[in-house]
C-alpha atoms as a PDB file:
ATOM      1  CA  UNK A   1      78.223  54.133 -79.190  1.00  0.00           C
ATOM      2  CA  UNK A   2      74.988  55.914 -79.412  1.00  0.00           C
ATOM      3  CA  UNK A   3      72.599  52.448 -79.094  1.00  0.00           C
ATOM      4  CA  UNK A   4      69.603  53.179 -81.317  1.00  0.00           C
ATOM      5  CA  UNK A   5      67.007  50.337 -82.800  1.00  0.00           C
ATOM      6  CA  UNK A   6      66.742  48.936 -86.462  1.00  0.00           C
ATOM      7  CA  UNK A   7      68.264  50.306 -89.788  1.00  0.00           C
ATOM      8  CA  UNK A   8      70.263  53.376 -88.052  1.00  0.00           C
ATOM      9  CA  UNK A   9      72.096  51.181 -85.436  1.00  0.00           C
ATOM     10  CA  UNK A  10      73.126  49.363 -88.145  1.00  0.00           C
ATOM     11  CA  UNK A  11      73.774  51.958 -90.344  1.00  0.00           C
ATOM     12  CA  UNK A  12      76.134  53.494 -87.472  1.00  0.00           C
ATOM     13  CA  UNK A  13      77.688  50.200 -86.949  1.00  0.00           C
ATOM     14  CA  UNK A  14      78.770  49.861 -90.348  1.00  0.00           C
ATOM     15  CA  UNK A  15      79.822  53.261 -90.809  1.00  0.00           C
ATOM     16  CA  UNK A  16      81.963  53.092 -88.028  1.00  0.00           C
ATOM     17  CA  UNK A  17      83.820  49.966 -88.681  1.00  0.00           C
ATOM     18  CA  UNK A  18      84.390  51.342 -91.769  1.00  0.00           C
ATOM     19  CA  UNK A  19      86.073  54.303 -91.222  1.00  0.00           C
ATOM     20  CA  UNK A  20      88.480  52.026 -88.593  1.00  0.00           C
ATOM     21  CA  UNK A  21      88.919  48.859 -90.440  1.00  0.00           C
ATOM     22  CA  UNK A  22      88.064  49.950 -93.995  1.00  0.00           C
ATOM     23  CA  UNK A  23      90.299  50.406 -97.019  1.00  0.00           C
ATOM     24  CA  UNK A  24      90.676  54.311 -97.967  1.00  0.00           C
ATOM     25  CA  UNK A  25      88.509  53.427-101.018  1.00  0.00           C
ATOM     26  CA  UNK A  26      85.565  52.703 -98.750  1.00  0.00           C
ATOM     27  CA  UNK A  27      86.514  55.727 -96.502  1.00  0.00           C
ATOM     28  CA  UNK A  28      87.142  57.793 -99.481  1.00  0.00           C
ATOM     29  CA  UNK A  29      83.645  56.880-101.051  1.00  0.00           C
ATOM     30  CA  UNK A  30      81.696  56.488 -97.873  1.00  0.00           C
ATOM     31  CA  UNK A  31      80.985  52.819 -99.047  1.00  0.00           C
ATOM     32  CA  UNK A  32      80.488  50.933 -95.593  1.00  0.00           C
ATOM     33  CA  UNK A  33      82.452  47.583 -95.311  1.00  0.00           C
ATOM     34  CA  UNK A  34      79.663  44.866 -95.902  1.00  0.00           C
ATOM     35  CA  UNK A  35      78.905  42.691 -92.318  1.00  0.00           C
ATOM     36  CA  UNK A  36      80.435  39.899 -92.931  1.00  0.00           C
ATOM     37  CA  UNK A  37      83.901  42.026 -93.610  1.00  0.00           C
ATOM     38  CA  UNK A  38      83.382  44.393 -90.489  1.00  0.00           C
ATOM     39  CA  UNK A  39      82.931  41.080 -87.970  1.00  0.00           C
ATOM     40  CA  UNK A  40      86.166  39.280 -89.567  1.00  0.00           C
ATOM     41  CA  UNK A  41      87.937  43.120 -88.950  1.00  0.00           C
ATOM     42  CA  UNK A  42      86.831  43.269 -85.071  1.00  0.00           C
ATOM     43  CA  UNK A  43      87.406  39.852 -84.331  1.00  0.00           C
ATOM     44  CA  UNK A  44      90.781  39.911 -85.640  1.00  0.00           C
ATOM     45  CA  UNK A  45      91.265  42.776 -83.841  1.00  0.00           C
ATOM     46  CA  UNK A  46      90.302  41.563 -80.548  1.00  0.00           C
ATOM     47  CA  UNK A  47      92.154  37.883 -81.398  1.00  0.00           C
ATOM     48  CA  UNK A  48      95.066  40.102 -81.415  1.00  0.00           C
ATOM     49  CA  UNK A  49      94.702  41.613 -78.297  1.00  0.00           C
ATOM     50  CA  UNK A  50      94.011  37.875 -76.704  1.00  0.00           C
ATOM     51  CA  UNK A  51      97.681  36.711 -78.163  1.00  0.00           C
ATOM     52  CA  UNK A  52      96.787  35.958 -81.990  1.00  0.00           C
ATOM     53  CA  UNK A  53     100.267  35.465 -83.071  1.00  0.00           C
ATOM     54  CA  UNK A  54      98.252  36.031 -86.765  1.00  0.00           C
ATOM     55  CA  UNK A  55      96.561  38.729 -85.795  1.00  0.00           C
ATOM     56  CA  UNK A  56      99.624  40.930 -84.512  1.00  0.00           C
ATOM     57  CA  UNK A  57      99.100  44.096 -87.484  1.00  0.00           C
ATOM     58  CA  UNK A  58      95.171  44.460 -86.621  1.00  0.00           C
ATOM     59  CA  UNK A  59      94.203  47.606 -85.527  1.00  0.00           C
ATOM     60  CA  UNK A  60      92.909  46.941 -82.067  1.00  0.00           C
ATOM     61  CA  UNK A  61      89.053  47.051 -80.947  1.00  0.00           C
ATOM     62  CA  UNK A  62      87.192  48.798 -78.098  1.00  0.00           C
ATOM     63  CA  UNK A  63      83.756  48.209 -76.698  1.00  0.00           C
ATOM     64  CA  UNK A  64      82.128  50.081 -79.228  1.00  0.00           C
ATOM     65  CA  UNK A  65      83.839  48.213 -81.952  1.00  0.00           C
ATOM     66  CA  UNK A  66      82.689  44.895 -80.253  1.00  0.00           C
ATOM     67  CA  UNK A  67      79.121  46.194 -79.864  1.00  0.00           C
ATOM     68  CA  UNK A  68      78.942  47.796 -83.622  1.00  0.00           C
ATOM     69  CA  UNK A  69      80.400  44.232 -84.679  1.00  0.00           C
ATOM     70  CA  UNK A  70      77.546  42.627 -82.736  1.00  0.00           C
ATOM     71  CA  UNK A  71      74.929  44.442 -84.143  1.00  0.00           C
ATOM     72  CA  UNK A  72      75.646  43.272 -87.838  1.00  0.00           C
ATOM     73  CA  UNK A  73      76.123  39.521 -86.550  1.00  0.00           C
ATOM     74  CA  UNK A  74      72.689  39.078 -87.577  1.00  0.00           C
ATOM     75  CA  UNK A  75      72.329  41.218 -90.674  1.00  0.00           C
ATOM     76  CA  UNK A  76      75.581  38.980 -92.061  1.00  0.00           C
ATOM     77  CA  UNK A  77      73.672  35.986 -90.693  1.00  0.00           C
ATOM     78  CA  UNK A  78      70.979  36.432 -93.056  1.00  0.00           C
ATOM     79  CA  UNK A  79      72.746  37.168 -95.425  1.00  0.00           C
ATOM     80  CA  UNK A  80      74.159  33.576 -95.356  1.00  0.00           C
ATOM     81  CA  UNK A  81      71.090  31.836 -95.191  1.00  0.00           C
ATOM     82  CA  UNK A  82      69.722  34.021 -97.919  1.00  0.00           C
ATOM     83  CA  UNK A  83      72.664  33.019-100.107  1.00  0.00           C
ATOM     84  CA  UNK A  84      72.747  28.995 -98.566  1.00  0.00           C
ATOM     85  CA  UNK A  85      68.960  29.108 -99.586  1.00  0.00           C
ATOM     86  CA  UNK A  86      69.324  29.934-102.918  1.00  0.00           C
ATOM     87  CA  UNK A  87      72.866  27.579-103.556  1.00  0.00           C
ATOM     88  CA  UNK A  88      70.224  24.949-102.608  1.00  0.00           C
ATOM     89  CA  UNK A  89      67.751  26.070-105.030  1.00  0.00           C
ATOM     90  CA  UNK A  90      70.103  26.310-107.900  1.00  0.00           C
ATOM     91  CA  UNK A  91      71.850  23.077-106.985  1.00  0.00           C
ATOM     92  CA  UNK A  92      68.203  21.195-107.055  1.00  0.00           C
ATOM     93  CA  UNK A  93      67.332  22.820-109.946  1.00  0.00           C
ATOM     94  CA  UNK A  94      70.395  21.722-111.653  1.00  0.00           C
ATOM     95  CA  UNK A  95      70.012  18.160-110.782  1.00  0.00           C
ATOM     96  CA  UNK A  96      71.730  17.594-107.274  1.00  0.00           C
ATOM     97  CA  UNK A  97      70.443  15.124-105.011  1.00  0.00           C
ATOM     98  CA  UNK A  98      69.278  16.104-101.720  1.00  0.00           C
ATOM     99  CA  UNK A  99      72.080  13.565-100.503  1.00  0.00           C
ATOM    100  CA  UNK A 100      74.584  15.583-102.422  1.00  0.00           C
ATOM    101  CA  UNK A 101      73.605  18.697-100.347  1.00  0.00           C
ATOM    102  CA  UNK A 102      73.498  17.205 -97.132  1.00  0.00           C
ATOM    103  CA  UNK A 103      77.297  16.284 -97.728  1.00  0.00           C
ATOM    104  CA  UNK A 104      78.022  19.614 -99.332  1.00  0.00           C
ATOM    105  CA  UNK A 105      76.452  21.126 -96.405  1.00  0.00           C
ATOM    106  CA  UNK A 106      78.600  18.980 -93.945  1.00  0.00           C
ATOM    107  CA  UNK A 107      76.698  16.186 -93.346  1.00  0.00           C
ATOM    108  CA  UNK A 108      77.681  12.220 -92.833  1.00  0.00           C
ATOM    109  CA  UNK A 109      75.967  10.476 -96.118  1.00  0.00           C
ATOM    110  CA  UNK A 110      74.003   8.564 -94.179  1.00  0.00           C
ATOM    111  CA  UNK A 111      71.881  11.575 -92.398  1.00  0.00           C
ATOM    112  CA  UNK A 112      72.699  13.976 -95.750  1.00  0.00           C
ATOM    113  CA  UNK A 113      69.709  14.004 -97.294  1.00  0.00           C
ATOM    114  CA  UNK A 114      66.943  14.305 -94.538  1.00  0.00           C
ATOM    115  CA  UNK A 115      69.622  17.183 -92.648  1.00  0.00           C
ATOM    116  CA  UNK A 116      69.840  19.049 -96.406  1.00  0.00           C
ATOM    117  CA  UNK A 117      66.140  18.780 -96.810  1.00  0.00           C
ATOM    118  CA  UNK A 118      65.166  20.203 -93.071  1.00  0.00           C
ATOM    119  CA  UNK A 119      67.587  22.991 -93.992  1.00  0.00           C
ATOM    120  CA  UNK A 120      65.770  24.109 -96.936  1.00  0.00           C
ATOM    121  CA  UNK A 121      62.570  23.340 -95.262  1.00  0.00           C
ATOM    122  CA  UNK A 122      63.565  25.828 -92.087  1.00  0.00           C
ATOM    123  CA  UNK A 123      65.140  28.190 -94.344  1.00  0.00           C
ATOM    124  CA  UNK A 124      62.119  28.934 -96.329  1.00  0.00           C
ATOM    125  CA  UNK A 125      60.117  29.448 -93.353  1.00  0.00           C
ATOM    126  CA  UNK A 126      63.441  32.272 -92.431  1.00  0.00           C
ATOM    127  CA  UNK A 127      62.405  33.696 -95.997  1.00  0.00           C
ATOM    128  CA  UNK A 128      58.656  33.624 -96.614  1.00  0.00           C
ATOM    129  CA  UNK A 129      58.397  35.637 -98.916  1.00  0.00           C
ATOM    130  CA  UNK A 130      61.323  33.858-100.635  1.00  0.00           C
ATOM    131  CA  UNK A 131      59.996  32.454-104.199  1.00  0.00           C
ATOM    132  CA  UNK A 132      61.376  29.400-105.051  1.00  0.00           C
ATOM    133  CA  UNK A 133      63.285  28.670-108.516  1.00  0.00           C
ATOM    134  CA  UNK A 134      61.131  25.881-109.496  1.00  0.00           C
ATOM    135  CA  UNK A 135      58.391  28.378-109.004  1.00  0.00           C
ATOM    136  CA  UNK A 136      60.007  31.221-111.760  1.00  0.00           C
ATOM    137  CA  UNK A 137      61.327  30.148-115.102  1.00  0.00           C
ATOM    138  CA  UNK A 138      64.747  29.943-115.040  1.00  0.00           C
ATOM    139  CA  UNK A 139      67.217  31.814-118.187  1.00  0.00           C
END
């Protein structure tokens, strides 16, 4: 795989592991497999190859696969946060406790609501541009 930097490595990542692990709708409309999708694809793929009694019927993975998987790890990544950031928004502004959170979020409930609050505090400094709901009216 051709290594470049930024948008087109990922761009080529995704269009790869689309045209290998997609459905023919995506390779029929040229709409890439979003991240998340392509690193469940390789990594069943390569579970497979390491014995993955589940994993038997995956199409199996090279290097290239592994490296195109890697480079959307961190796209899919934010995308996560982006989406845990704003569940924690909505859930706030619909009345949940930070303690609530914290347990939602995996936490015992004794340590829930300081974890839940560092997480939103270290989440908006991932997103700084990020404008919080209590900021914009809600519909």
């Amino acid at each position: 795989m051709n290594l470049h930097s930024g948008y087109h490595l990922t761009s080529a990542a995704a269009r790869r592991l689309t045209d290998k692990y997609g459905d023919d709708m995506q390779r029929e409309l040229e709409i890439a497999m979003n991240d998340g999708d392509a690193l469940r694809a390789v990594s069943a793929a390569v579970q497979a190859e390491l014995g993955g009694k589940e994993y038997r019927n995956a199409v199996p993975a090279d290097q290239d696969d592994c490296l195109a998987a890697l480079c959307l790890a961190e796209s899919a990544r934010r995308q996560v946060d982006h989406d845990e950031l704003i569940a924690i928004e909505g859930a706030r502004a619909k009345g949940a406790s930070w303690q609530a959170i914290g347990v939602a979020l995996g936490h015992t409930p004794d340590a829930a609501a300081q974890a839940a609050q560092a997480r939103h505090t270290n989440l908006l400094r991932r997103f700084p541009r990020y404008q919080p709901i209590g900021v914009r009216a809600l519909p």
